[in-house]
PDB file of N, CA and C in Angstrom:
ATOM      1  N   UNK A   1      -5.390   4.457  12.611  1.00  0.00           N
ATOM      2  CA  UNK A   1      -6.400   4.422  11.572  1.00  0.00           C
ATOM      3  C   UNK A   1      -6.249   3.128  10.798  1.00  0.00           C
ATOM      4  N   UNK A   2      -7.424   2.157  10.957  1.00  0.00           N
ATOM      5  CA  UNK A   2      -7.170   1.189   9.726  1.00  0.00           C
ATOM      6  C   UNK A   2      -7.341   1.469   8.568  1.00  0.00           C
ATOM      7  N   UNK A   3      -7.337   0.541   7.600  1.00  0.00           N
ATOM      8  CA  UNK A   3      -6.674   0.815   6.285  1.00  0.00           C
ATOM      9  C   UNK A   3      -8.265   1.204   5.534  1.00  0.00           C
ATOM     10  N   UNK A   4      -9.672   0.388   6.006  1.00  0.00           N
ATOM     11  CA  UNK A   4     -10.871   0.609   5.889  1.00  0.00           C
ATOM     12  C   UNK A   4     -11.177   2.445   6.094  1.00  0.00           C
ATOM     13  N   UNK A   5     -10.378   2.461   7.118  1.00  0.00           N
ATOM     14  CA  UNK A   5     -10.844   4.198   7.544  1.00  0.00           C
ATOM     15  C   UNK A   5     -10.151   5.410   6.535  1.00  0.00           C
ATOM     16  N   UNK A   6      -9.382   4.593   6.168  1.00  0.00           N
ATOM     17  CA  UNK A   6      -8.451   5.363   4.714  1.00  0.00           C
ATOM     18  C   UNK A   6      -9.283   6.068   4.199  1.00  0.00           C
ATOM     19  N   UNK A   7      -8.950   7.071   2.962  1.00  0.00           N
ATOM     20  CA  UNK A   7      -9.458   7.372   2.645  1.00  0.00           C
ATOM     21  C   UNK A   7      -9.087   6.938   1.369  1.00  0.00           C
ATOM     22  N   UNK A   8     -10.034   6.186   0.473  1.00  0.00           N
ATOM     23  CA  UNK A   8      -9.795   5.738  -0.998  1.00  0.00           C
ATOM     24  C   UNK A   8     -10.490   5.958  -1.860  1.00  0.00           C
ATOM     25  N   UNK A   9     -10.212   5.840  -3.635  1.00  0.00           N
ATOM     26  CA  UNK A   9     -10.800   6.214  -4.485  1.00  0.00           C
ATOM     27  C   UNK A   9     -10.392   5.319  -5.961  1.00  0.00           C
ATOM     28  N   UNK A  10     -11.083   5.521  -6.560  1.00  0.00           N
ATOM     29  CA  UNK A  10     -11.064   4.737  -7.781  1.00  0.00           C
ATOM     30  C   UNK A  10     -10.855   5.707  -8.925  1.00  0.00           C
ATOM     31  N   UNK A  11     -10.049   5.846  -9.649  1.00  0.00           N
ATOM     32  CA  UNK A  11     -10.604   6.808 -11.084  1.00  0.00           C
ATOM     33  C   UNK A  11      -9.667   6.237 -12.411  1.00  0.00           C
ATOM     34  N   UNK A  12     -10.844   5.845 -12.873  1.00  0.00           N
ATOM     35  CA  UNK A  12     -10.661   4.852 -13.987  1.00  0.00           C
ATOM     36  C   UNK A  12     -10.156   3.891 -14.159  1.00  0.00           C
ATOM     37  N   UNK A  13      -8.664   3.543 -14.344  1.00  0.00           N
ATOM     38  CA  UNK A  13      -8.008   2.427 -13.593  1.00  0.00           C
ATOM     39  C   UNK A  13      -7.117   2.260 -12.533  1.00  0.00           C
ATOM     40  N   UNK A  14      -7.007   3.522 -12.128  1.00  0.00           N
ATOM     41  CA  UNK A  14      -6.242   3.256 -10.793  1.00  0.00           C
ATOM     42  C   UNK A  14      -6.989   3.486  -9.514  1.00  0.00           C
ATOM     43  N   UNK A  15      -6.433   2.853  -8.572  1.00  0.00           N
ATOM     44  CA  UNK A  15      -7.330   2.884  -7.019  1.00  0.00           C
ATOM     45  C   UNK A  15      -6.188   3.255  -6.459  1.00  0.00           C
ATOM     46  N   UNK A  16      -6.374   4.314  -5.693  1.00  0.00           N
ATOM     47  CA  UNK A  16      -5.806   5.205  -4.760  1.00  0.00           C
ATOM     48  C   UNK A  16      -5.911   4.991  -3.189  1.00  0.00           C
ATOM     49  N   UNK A  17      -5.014   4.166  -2.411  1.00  0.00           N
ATOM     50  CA  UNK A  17      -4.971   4.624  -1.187  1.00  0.00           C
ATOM     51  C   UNK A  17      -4.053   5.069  -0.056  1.00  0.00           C
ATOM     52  N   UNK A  18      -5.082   6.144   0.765  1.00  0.00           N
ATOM     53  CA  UNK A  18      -4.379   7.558   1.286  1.00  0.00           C
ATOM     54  C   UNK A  18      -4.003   6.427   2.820  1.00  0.00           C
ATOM     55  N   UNK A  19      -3.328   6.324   3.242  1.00  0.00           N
ATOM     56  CA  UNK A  19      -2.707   5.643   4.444  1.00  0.00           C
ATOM     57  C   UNK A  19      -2.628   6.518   5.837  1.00  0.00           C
ATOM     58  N   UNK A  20      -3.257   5.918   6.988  1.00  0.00           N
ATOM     59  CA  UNK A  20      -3.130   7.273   8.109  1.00  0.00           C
ATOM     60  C   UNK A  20      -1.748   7.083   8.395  1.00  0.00           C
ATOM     61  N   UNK A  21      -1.664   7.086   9.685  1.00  0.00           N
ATOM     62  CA  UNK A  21      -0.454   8.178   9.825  1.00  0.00           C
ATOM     63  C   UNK A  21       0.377   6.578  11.010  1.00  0.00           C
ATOM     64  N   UNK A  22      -0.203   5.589  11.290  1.00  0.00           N
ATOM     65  CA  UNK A  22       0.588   4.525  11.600  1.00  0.00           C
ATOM     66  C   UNK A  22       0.304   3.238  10.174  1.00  0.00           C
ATOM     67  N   UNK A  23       0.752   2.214  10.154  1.00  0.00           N
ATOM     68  CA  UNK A  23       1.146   1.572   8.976  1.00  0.00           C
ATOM     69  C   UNK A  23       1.191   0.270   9.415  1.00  0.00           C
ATOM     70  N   UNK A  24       0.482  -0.825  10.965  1.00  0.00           N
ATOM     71  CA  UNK A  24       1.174  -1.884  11.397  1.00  0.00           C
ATOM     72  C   UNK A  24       0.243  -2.938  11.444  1.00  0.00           C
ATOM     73  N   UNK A  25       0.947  -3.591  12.591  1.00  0.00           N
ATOM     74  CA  UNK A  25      -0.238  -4.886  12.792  1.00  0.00           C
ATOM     75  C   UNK A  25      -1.988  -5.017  13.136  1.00  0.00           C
ATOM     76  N   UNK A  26      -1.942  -3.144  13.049  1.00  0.00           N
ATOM     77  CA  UNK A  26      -3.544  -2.953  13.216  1.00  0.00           C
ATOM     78  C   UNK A  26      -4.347  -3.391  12.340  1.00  0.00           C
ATOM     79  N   UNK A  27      -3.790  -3.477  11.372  1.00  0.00           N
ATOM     80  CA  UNK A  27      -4.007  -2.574  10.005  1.00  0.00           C
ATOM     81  C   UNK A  27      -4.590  -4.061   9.030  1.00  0.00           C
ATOM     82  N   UNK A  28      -3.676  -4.919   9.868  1.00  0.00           N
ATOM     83  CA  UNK A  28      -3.826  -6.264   8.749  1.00  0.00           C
ATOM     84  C   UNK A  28      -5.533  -6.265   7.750  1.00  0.00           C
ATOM     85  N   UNK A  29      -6.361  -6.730   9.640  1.00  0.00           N
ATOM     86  CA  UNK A  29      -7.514  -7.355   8.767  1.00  0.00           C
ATOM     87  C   UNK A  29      -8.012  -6.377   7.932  1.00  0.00           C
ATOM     88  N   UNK A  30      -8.390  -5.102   8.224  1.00  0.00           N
ATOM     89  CA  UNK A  30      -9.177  -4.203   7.512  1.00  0.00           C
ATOM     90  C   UNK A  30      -8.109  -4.181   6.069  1.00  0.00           C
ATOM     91  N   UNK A  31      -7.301  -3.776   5.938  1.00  0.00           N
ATOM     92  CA  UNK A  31      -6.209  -3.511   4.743  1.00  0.00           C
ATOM     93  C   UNK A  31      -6.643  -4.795   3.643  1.00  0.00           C
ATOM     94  N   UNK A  32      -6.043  -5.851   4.202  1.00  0.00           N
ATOM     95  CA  UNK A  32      -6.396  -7.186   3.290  1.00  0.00           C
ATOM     96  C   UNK A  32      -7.937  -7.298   2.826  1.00  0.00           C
ATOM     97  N   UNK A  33      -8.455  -7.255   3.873  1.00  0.00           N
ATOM     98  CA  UNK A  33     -10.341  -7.323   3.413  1.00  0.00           C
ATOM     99  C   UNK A  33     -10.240  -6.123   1.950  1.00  0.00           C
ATOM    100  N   UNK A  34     -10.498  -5.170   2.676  1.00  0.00           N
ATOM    101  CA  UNK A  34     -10.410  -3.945   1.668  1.00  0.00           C
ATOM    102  C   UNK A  34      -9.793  -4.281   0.072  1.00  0.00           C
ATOM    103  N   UNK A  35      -8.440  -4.797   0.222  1.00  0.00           N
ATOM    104  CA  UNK A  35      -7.628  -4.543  -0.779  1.00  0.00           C
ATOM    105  C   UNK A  35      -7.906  -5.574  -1.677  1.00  0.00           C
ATOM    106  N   UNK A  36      -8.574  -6.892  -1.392  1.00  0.00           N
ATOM    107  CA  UNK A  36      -8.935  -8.001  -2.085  1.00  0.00           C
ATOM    108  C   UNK A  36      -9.795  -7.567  -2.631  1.00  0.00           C
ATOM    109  N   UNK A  37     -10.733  -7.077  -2.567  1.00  0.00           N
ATOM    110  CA  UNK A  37     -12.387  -7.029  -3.337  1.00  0.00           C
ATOM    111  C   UNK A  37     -11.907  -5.870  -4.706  1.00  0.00           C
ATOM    112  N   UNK A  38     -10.892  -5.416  -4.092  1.00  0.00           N
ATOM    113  CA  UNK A  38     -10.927  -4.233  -5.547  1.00  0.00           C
ATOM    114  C   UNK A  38     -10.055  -4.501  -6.564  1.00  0.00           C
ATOM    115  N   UNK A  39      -9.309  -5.468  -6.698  1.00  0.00           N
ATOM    116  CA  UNK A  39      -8.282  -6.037  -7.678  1.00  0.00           C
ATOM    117  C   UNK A  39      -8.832  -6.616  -9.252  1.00  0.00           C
ATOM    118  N   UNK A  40      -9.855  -6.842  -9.212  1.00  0.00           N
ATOM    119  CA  UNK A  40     -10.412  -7.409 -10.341  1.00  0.00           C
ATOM    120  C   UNK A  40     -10.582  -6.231 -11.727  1.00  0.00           C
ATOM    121  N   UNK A  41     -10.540  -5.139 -10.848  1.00  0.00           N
ATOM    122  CA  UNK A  41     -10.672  -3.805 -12.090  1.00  0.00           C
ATOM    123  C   UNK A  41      -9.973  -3.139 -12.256  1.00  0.00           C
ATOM    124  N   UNK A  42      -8.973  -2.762 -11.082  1.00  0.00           N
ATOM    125  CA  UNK A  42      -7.955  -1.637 -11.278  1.00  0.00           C
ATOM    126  C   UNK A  42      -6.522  -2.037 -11.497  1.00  0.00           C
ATOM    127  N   UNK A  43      -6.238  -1.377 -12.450  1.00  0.00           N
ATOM    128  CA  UNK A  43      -4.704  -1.921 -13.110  1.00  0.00           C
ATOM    129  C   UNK A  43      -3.787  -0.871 -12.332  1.00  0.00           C
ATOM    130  N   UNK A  44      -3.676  -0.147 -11.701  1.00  0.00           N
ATOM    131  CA  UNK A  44      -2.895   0.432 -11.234  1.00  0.00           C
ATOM    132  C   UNK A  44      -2.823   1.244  -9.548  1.00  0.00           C
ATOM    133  N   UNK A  45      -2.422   0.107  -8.520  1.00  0.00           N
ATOM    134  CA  UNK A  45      -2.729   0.332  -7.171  1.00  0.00           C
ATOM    135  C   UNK A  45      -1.737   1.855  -7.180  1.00  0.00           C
ATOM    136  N   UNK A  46      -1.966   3.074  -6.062  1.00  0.00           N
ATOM    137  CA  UNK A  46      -1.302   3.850  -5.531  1.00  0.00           C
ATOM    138  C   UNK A  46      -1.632   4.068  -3.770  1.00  0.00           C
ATOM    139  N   UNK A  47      -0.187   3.867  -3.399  1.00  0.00           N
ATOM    140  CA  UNK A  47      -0.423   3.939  -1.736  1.00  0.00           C
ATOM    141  C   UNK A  47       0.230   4.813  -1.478  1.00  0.00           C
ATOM    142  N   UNK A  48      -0.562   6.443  -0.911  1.00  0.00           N
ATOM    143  CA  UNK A  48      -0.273   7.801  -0.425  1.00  0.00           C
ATOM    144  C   UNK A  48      -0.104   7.755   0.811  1.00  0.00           C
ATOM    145  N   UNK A  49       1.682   7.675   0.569  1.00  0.00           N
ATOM    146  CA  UNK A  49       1.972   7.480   2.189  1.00  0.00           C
ATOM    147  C   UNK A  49       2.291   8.655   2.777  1.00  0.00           C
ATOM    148  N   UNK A  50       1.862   9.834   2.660  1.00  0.00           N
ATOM    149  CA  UNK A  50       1.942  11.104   3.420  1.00  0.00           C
ATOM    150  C   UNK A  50       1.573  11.764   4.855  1.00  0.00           C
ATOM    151  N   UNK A  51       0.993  11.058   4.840  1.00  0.00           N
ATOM    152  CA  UNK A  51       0.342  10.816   6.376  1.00  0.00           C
ATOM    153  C   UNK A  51       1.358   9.762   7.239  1.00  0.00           C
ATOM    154  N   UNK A  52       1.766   8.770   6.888  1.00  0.00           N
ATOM    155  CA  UNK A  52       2.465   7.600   7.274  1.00  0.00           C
ATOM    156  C   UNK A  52       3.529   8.110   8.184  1.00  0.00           C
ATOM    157  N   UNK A  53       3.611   8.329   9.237  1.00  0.00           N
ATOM    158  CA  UNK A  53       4.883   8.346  10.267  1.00  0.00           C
ATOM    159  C   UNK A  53       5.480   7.009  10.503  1.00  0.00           C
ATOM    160  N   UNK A  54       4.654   6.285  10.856  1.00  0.00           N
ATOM    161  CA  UNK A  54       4.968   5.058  11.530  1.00  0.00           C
ATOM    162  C   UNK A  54       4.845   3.388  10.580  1.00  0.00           C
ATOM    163  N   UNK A  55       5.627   3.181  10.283  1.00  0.00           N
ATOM    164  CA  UNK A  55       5.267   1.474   9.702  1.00  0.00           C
ATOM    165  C   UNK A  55       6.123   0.720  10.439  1.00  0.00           C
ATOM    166  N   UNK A  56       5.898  -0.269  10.963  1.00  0.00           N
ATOM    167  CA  UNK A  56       6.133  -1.713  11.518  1.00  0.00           C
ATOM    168  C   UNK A  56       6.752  -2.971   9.785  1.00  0.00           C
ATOM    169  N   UNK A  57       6.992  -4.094  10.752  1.00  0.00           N
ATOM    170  CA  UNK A  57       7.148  -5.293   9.718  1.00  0.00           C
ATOM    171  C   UNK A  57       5.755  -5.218   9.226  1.00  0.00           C
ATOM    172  N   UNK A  58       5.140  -5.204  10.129  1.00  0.00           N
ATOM    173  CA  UNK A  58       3.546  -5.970   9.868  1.00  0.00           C
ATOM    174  C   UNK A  58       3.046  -5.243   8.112  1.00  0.00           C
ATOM    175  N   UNK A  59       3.300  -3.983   8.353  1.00  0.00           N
ATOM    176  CA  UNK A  59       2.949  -3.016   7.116  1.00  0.00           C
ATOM    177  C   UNK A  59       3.678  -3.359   6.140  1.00  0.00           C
ATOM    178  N   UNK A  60       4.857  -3.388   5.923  1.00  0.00           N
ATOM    179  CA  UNK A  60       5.940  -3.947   5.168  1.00  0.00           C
ATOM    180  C   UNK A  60       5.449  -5.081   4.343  1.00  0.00           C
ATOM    181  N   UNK A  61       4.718  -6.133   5.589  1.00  0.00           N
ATOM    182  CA  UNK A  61       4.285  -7.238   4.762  1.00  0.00           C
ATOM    183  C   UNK A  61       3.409  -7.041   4.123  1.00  0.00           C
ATOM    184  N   UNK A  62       2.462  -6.334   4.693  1.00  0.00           N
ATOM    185  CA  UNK A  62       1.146  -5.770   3.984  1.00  0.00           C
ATOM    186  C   UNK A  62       1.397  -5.522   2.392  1.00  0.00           C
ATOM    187  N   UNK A  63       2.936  -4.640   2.362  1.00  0.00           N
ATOM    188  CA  UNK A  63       2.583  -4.303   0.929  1.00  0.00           C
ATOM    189  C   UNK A  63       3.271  -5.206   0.350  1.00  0.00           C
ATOM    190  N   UNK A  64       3.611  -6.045   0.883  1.00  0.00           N
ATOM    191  CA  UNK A  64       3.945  -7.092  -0.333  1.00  0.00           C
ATOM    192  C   UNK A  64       2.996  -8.045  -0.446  1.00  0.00           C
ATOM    193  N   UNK A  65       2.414  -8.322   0.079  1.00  0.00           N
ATOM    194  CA  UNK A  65       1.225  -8.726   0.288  1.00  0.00           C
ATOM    195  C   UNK A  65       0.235  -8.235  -0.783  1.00  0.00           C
ATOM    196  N   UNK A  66       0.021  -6.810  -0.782  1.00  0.00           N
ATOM    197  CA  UNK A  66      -0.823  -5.821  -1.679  1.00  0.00           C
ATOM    198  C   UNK A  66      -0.065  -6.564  -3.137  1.00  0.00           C
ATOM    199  N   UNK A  67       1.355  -6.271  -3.362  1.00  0.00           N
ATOM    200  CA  UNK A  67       1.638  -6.605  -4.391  1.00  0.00           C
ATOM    201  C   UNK A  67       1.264  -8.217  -5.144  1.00  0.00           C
ATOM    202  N   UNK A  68       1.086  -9.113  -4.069  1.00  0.00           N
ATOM    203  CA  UNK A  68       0.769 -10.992  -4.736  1.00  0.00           C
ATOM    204  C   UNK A  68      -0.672 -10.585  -4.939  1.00  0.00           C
ATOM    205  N   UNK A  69      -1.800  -9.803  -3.996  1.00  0.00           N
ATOM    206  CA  UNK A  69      -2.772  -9.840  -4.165  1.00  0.00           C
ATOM    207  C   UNK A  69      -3.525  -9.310  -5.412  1.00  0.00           C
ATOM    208  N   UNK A  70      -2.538  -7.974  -5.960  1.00  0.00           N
ATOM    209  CA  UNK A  70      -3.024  -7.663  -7.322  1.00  0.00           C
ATOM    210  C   UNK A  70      -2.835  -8.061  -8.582  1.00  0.00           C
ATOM    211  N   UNK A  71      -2.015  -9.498  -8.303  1.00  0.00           N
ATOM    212  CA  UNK A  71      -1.897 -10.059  -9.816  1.00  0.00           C
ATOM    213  C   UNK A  71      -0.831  -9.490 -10.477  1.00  0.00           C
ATOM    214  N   UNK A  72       0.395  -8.948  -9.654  1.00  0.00           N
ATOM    215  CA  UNK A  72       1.673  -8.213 -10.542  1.00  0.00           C
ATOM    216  C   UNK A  72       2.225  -9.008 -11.293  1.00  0.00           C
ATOM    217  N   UNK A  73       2.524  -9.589 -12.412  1.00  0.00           N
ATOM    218  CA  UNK A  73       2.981  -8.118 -12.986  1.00  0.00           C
ATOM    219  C   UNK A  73       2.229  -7.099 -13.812  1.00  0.00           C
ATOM    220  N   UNK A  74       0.776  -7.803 -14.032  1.00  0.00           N
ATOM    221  CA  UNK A  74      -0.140  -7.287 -14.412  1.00  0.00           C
ATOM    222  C   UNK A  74      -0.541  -5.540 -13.524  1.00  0.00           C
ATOM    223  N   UNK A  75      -0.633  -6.046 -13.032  1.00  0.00           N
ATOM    224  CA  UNK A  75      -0.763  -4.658 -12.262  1.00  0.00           C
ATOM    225  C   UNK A  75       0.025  -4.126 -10.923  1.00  0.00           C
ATOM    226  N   UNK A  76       0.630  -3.053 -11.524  1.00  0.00           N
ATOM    227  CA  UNK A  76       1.272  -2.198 -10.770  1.00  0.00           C
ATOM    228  C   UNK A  76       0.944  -1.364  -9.401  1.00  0.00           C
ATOM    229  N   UNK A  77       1.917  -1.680  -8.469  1.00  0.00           N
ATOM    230  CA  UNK A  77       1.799  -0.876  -7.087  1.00  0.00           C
ATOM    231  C   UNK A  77       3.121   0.368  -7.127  1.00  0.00           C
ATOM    232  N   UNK A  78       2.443   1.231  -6.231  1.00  0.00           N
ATOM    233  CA  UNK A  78       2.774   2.425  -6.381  1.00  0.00           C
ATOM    234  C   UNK A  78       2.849   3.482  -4.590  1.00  0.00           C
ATOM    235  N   UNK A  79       4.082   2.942  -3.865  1.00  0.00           N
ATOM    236  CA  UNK A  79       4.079   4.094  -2.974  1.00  0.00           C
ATOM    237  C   UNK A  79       4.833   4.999  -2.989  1.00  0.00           C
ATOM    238  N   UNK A  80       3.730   6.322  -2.440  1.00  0.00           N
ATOM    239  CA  UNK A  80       3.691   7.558  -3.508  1.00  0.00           C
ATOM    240  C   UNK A  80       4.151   8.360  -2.057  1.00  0.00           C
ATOM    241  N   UNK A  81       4.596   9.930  -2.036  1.00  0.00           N
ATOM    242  CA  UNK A  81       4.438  10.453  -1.199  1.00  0.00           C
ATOM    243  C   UNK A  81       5.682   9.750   0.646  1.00  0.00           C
ATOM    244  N   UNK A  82       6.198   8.761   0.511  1.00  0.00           N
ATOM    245  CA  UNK A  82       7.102   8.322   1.528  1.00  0.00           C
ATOM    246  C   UNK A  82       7.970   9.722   2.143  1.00  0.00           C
ATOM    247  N   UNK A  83       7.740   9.421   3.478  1.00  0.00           N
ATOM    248  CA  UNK A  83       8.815  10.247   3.794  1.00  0.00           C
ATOM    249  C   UNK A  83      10.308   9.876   3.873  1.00  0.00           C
ATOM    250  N   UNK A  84      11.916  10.542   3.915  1.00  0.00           N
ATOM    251  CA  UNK A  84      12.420   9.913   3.965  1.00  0.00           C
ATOM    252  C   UNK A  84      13.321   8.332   4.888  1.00  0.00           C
ATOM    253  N   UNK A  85      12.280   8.531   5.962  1.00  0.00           N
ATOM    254  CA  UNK A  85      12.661   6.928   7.419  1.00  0.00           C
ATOM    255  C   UNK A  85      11.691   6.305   6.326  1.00  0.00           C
ATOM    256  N   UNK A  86      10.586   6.490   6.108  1.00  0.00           N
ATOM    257  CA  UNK A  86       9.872   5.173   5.542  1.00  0.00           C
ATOM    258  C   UNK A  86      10.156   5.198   4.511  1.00  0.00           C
ATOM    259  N   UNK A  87      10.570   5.913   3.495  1.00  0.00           N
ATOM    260  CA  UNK A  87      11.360   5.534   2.082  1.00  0.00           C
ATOM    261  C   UNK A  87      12.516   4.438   2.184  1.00  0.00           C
ATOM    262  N   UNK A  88      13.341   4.823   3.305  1.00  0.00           N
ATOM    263  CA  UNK A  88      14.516   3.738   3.482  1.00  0.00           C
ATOM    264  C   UNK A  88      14.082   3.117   3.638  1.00  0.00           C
ATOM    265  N   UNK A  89      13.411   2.498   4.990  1.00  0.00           N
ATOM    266  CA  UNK A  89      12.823   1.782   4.985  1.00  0.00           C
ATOM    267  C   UNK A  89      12.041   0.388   3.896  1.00  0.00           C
ATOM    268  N   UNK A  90      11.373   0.958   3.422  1.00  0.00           N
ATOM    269  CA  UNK A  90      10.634   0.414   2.241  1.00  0.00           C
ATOM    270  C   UNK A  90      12.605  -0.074   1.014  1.00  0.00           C
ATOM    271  N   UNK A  91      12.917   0.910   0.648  1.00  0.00           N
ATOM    272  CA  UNK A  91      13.976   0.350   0.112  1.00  0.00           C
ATOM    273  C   UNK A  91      15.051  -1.044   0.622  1.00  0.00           C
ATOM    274  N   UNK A  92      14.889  -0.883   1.818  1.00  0.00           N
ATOM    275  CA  UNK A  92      16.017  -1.736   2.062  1.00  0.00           C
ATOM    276  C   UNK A  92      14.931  -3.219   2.270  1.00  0.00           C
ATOM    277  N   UNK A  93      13.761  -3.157   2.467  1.00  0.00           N
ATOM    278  CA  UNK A  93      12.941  -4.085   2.322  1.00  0.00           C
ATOM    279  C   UNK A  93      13.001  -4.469   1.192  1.00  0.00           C
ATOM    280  N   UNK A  94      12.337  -6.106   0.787  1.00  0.00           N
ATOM    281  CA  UNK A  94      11.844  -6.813  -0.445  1.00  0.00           C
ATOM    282  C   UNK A  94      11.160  -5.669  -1.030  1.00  0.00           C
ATOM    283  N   UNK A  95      10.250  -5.159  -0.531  1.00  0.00           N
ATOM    284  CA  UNK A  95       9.095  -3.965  -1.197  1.00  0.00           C
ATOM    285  C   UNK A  95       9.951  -3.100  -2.088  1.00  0.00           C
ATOM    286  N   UNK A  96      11.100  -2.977  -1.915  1.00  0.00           N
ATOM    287  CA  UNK A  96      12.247  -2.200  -3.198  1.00  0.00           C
ATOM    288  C   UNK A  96      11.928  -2.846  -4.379  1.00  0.00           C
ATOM    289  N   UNK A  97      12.157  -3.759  -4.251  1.00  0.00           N
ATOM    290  CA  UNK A  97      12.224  -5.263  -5.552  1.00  0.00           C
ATOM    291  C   UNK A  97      10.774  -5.011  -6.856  1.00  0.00           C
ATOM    292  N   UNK A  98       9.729  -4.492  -5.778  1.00  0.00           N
ATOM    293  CA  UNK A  98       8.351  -5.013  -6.369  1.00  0.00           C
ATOM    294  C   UNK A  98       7.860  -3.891  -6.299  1.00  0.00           C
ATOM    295  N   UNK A  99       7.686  -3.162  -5.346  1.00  0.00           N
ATOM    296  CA  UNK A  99       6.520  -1.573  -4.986  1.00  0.00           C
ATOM    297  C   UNK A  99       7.365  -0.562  -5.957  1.00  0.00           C
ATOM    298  N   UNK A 100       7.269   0.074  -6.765  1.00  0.00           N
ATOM    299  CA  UNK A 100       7.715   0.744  -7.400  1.00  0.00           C
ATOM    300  C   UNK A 100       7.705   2.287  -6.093  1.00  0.00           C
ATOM    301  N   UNK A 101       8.601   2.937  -5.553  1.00  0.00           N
ATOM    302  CA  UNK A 101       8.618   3.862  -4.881  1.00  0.00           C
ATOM    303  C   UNK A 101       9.321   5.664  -4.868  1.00  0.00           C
ATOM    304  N   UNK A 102       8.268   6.243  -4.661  1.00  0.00           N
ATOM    305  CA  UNK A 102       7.911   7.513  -5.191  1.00  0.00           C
ATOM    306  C   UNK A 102       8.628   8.434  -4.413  1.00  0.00           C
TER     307      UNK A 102
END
């Protein structure tokens, strides 16, 4: 599932997105397209990784990526829902440093 096919939402200032169930190099163009256009309003990204079995580097970069793209420190990223392989994961990555993780 690309990141376009997500399922996302806006409510009030935070933008919510639900992540399928791989996390990789599919994911780039749709994810980045997507994730650029909505930064100008929402102060508070959340990425519902409950679905997420699978992440690659590629995803990894993605969210750090997510994080330069929203203007942090102004606005906060948020993955929510990790299981525990992609929680480690994500921890032992840079994304510890910056993604605040749930």
């Amino acid at each position: 599932m690309s990141a376009l096919e997500a399922c996302q939402k806006s409510i009030g200032h935070q933008l919510h997105i639900q992540l399928g169930e791989h996390f990789d190099f599919r994911s780039i163009h749709s994810f980045r397209q997507y994730s650029k256009e909505r930064f100008e309003i929402d102060t508070e990204v959340i990425v519902d990784m409950s679905e997420t079995r699978y992440i690659d580097s590629s995803g990894v970069a993605l969210l750090l990526c997510l994080y330069q793209w929203v203007h942090a420190p102004q606005v906060s990223v948020s993955a929510v829902n990790c299981n525990p392989a992609i929680r480690h994961i994500l921890s032992r990555s840079q994304c510890g440093e910056k993604i605040i993780i749930v």
